[in-house]
C-alpha atoms as a PDB file:
ATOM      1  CA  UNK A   1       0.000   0.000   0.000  1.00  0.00           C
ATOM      2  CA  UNK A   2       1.476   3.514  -1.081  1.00  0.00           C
ATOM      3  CA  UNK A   3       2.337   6.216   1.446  1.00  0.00           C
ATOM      4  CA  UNK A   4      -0.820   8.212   0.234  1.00  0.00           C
ATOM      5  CA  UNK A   5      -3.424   5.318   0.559  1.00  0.00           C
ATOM      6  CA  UNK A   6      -2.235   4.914   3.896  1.00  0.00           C
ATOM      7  CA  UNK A   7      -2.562   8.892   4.921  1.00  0.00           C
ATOM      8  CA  UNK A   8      -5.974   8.706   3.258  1.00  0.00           C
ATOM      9  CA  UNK A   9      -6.733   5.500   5.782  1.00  0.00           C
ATOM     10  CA  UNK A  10      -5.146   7.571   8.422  1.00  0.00           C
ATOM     11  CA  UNK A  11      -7.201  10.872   7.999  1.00  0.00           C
ATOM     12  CA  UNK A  12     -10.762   8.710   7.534  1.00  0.00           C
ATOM     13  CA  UNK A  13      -9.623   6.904  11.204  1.00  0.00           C
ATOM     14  CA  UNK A  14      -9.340  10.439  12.079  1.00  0.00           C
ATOM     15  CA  UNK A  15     -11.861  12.149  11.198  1.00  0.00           C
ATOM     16  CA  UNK A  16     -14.165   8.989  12.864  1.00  0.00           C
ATOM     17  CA  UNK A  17     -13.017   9.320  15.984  1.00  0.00           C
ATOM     18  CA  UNK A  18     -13.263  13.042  16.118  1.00  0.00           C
ATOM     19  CA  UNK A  19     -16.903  12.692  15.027  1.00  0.00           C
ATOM     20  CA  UNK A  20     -17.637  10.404  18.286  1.00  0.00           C
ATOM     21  CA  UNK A  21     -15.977  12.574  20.130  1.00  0.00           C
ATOM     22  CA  UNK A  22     -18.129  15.321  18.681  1.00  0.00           C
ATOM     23  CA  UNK A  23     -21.567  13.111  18.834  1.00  0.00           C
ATOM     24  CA  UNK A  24     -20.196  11.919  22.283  1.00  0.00           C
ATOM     25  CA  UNK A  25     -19.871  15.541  23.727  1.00  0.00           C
ATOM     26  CA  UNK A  26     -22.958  16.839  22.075  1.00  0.00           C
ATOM     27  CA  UNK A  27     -25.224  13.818  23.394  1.00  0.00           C
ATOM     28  CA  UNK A  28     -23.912  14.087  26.848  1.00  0.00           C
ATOM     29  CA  UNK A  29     -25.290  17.795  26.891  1.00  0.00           C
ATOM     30  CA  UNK A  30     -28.397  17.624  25.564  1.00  0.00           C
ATOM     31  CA  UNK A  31     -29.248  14.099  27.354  1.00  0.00           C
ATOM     32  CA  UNK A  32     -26.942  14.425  30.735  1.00  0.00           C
ATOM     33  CA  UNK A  33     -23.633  11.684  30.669  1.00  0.00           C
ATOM     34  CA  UNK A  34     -25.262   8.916  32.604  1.00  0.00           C
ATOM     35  CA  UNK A  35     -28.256   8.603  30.247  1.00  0.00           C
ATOM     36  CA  UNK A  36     -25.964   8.704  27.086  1.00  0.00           C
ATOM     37  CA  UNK A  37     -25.367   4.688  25.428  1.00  0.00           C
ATOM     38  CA  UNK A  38     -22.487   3.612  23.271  1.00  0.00           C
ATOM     39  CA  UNK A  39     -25.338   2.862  20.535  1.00  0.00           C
ATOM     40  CA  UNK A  40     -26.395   6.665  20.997  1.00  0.00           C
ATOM     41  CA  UNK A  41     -23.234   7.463  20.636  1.00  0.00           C
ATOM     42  CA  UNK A  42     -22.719   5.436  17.386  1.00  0.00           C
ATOM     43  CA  UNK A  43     -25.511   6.616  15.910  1.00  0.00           C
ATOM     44  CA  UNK A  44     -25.245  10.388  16.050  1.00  0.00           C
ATOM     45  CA  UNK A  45     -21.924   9.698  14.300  1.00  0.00           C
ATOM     46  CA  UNK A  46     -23.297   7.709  11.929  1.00  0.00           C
ATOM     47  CA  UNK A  47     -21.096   4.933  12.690  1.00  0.00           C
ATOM     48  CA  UNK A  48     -21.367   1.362  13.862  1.00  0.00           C
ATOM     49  CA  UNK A  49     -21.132   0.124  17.398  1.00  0.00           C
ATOM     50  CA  UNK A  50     -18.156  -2.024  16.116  1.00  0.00           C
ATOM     51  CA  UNK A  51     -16.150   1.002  14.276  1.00  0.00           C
ATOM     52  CA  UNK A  52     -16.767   2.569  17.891  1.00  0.00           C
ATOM     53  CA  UNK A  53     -15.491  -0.227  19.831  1.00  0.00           C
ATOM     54  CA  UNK A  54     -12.472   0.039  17.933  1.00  0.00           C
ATOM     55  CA  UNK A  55     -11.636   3.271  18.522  1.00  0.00           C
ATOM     56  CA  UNK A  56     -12.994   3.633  22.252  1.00  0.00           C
ATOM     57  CA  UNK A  57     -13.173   0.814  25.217  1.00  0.00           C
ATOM     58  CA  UNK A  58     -16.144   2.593  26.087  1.00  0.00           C
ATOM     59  CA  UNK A  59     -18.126   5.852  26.875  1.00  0.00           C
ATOM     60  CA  UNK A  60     -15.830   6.736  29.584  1.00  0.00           C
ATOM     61  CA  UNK A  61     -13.007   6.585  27.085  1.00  0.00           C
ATOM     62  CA  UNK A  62     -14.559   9.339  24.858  1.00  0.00           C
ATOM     63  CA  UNK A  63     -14.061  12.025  27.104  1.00  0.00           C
ATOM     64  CA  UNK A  64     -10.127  11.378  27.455  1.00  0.00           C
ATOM     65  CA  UNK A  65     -10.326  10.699  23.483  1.00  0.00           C
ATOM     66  CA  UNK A  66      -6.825  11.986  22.633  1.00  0.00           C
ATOM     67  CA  UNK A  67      -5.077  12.009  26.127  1.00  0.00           C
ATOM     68  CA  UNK A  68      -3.848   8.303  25.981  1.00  0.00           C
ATOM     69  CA  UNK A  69      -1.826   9.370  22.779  1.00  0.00           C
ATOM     70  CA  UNK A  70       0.058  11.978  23.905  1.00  0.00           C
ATOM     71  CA  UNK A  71       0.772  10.559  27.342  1.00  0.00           C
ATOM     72  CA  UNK A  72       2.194   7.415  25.888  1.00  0.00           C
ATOM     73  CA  UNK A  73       4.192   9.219  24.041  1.00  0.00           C
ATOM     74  CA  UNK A  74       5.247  11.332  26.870  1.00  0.00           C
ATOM     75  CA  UNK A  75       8.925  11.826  27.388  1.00  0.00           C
ATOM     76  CA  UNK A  76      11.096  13.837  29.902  1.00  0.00           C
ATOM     77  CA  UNK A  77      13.034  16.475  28.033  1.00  0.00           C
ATOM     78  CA  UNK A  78      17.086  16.072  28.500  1.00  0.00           C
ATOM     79  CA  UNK A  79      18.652  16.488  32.152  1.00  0.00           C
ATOM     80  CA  UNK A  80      19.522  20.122  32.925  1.00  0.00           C
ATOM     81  CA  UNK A  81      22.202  18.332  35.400  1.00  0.00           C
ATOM     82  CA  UNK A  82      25.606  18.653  34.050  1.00  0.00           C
ATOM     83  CA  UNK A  83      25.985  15.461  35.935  1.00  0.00           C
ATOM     84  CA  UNK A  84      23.457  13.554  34.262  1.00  0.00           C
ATOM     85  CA  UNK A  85      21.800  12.052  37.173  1.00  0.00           C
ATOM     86  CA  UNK A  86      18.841  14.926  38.129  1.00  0.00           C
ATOM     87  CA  UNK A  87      18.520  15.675  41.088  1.00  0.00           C
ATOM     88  CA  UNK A  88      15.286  17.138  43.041  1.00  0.00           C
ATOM     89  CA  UNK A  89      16.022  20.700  41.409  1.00  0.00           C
ATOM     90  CA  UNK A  90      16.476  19.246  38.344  1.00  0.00           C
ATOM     91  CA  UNK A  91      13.438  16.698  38.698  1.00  0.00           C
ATOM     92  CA  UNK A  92      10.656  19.567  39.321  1.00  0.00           C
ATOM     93  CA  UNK A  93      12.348  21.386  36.417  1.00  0.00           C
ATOM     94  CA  UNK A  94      11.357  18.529  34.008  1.00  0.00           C
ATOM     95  CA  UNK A  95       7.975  17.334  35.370  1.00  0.00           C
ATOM     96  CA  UNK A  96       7.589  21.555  35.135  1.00  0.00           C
ATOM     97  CA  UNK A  97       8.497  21.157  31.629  1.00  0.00           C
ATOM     98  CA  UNK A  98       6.362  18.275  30.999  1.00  0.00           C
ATOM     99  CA  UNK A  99       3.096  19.634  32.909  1.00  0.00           C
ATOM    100  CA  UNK A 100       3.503  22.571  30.583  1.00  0.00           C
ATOM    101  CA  UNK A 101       2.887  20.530  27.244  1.00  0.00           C
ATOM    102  CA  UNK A 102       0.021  18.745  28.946  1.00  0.00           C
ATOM    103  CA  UNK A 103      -1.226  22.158  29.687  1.00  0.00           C
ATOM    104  CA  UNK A 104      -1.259  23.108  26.182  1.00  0.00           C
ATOM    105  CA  UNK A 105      -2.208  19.967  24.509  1.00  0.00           C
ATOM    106  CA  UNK A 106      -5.531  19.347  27.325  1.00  0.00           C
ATOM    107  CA  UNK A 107      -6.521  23.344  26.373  1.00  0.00           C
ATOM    108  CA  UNK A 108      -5.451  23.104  22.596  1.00  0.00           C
ATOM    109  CA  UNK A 109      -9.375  23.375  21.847  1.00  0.00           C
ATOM    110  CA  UNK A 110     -10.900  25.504  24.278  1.00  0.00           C
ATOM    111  CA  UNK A 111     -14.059  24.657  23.840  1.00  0.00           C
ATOM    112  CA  UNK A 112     -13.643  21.016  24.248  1.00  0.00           C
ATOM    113  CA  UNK A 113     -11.595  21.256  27.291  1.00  0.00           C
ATOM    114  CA  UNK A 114     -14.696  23.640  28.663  1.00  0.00           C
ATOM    115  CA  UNK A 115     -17.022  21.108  28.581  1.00  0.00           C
ATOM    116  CA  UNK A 116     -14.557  18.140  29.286  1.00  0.00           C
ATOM    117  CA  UNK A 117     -14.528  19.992  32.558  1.00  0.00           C
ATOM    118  CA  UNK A 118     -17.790  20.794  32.875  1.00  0.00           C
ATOM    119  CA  UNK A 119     -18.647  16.336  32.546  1.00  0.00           C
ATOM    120  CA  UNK A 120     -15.803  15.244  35.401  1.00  0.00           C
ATOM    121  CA  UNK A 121     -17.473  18.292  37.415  1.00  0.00           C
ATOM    122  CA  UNK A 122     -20.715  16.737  37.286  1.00  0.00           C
ATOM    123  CA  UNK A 123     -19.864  12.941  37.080  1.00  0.00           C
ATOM    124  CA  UNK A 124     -17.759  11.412  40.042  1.00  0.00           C
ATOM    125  CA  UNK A 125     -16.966   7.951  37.901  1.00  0.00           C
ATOM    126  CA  UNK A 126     -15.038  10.345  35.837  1.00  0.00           C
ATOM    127  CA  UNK A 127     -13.406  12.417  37.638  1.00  0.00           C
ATOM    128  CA  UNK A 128     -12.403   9.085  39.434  1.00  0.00           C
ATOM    129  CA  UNK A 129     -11.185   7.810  35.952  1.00  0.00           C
ATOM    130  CA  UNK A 130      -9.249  11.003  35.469  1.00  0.00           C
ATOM    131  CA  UNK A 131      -7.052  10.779  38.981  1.00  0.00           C
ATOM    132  CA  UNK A 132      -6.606   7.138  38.040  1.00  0.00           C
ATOM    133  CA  UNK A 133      -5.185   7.979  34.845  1.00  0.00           C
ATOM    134  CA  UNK A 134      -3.535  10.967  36.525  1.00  0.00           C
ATOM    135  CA  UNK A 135      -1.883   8.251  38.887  1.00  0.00           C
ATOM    136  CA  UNK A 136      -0.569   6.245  36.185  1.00  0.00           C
ATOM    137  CA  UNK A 137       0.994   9.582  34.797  1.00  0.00           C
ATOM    138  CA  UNK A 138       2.885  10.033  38.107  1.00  0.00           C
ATOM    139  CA  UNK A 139       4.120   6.355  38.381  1.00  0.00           C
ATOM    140  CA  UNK A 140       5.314   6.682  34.013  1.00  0.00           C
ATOM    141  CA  UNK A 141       7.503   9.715  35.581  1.00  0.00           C
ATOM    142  CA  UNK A 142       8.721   7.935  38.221  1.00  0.00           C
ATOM    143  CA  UNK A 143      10.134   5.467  36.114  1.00  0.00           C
ATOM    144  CA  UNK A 144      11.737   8.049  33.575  1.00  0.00           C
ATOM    145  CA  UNK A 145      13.339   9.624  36.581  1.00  0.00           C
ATOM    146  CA  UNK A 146      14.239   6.558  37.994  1.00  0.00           C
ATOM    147  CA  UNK A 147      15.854   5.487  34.844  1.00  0.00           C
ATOM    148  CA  UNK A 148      17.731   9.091  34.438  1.00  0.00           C
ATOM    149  CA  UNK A 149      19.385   7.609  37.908  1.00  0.00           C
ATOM    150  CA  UNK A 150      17.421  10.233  40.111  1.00  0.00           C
ATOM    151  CA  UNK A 151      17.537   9.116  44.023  1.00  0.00           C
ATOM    152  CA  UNK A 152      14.682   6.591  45.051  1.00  0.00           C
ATOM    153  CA  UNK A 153      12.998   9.619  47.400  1.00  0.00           C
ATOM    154  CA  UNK A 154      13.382  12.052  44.251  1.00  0.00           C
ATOM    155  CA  UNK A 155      11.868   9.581  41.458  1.00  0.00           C
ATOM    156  CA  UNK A 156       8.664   9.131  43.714  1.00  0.00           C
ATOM    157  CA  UNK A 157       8.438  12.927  45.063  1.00  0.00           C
ATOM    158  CA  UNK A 158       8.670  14.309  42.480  1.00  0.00           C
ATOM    159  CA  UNK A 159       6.128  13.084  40.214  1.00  0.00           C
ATOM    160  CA  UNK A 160       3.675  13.369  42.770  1.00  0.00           C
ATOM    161  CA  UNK A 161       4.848  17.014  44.047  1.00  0.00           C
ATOM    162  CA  UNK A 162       4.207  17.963  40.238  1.00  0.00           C
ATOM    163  CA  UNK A 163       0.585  16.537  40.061  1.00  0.00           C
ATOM    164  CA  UNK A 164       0.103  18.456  42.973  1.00  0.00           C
ATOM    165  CA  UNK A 165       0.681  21.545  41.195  1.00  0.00           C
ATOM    166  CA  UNK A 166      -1.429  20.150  38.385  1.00  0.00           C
ATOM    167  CA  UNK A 167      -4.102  19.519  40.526  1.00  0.00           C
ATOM    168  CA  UNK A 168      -3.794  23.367  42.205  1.00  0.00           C
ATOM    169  CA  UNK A 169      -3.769  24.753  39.176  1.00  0.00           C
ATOM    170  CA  UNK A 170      -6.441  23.295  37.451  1.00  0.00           C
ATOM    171  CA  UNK A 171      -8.894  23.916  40.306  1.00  0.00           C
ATOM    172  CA  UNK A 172      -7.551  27.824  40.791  1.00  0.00           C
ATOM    173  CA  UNK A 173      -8.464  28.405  36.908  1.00  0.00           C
ATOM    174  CA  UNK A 174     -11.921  27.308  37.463  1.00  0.00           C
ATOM    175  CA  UNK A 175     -12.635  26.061  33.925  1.00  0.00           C
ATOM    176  CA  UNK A 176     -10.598  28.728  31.828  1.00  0.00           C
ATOM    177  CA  UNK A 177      -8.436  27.124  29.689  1.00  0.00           C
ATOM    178  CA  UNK A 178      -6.425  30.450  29.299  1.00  0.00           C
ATOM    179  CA  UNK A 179      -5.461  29.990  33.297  1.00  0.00           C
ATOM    180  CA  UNK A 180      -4.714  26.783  33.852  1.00  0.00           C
ATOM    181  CA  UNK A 181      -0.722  26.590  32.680  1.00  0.00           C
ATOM    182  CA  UNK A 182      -0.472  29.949  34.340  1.00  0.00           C
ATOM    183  CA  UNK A 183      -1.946  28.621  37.482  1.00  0.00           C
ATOM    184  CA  UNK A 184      -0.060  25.333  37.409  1.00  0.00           C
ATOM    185  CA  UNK A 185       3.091  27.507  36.967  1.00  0.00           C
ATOM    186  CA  UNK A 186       2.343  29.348  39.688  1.00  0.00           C
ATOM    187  CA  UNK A 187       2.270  26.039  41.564  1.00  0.00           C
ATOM    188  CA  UNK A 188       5.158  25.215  40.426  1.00  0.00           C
ATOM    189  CA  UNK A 189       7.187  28.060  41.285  1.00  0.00           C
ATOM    190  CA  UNK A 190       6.166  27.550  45.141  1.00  0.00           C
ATOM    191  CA  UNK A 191       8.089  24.540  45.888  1.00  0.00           C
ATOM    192  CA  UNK A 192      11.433  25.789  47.410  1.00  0.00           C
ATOM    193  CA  UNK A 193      14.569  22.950  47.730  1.00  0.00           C
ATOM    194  CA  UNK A 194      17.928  22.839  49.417  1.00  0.00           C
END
């Protein structure tokens, strides 16, 4: 298959799961999230339940559509240690770095990260989702830093220190996407080391 069949494919995969997304969002609106099927969601995309299925474990899934990608493909930028091995300092500086591209990636469309906020406001089972997921993050960082040869004590502060300051942020800028990195920045620049 040629490099431009396979863009085509690409693009038409794409564009699906961007219209359950859109059907997804729309549904749980109008309807309210809990009374909102997979088959509802199918059909206001004009899809089939099986094309859904293989974009999307399930509902839940929709509303952290593109999140999954980006996270596992989430890398720590290089050391700022001369050394090599980062410490604490060094540590916060790259989860710092790292929170700010999730920052602008979750608030590349406003809109959608509006009402995204607006559906783990009003639905617990997501919001639980989202701190699961948001624990996973943590433990992925924990690992790069481990493997970067940060201390034990820095590898697993760290991380969570830096979801801290996710988690501040996020709930000082209310819903706005325009605050939240400066919020979470803010965070960051509050944590004082040796």
């Amino acid at each position: 298959m040629g490099g431009h069949e396979a863009s085509l494919r690409e693009r038409k995969q794409q564009r699906a799961r961007e219209e359950i997304v859109a059907a997804a969002y729309d549904l749980f609106e109008e309807r309210g999230y809990a009374d909102v099927t997979v088959t509802d969601i199918a059909e206001r995309a004009q899809v089939g339940r099986t094309t859904f299925f293989r974009y999307f474990g399930d509902k839940q899934e929709v509303v952290f559509a593109n999140e999954q990608d980006w996270l596992d493909g989430l890398q720590l930028p290089q050391s700022l240690s001369d050394q090599g091995k980062p410490g604490f300092g060094d540590a916060i500086a790259l989860l710092r770095a790292v929170a700010e591209r999730i920052c602008a990636a979750v608030t590349s469309d406003p809109e959608l990260y509006v009402r995204r906020e607006r559906l783990l406001a009003e639905n617990p089972e997501l919001e639980d989702r989202n701190a699961r997921k948001h624990r996973a993050f943590a433990e992925r960082m924990r690992q790069l830093l481990a493997e970067r040869g940060a201390s034990s004590e820095t590898a697993v502060l760290a991380p969570r220190l830096a979801l801290a300051c996710y988690y501040t942020g996020r709930e000082l800028a209310g819903g706005e996407p325009a605050a939240l990195w400066p919020n979470v920045a803010a965070a960051f620049d509050t944590i004082k080391w040796k």
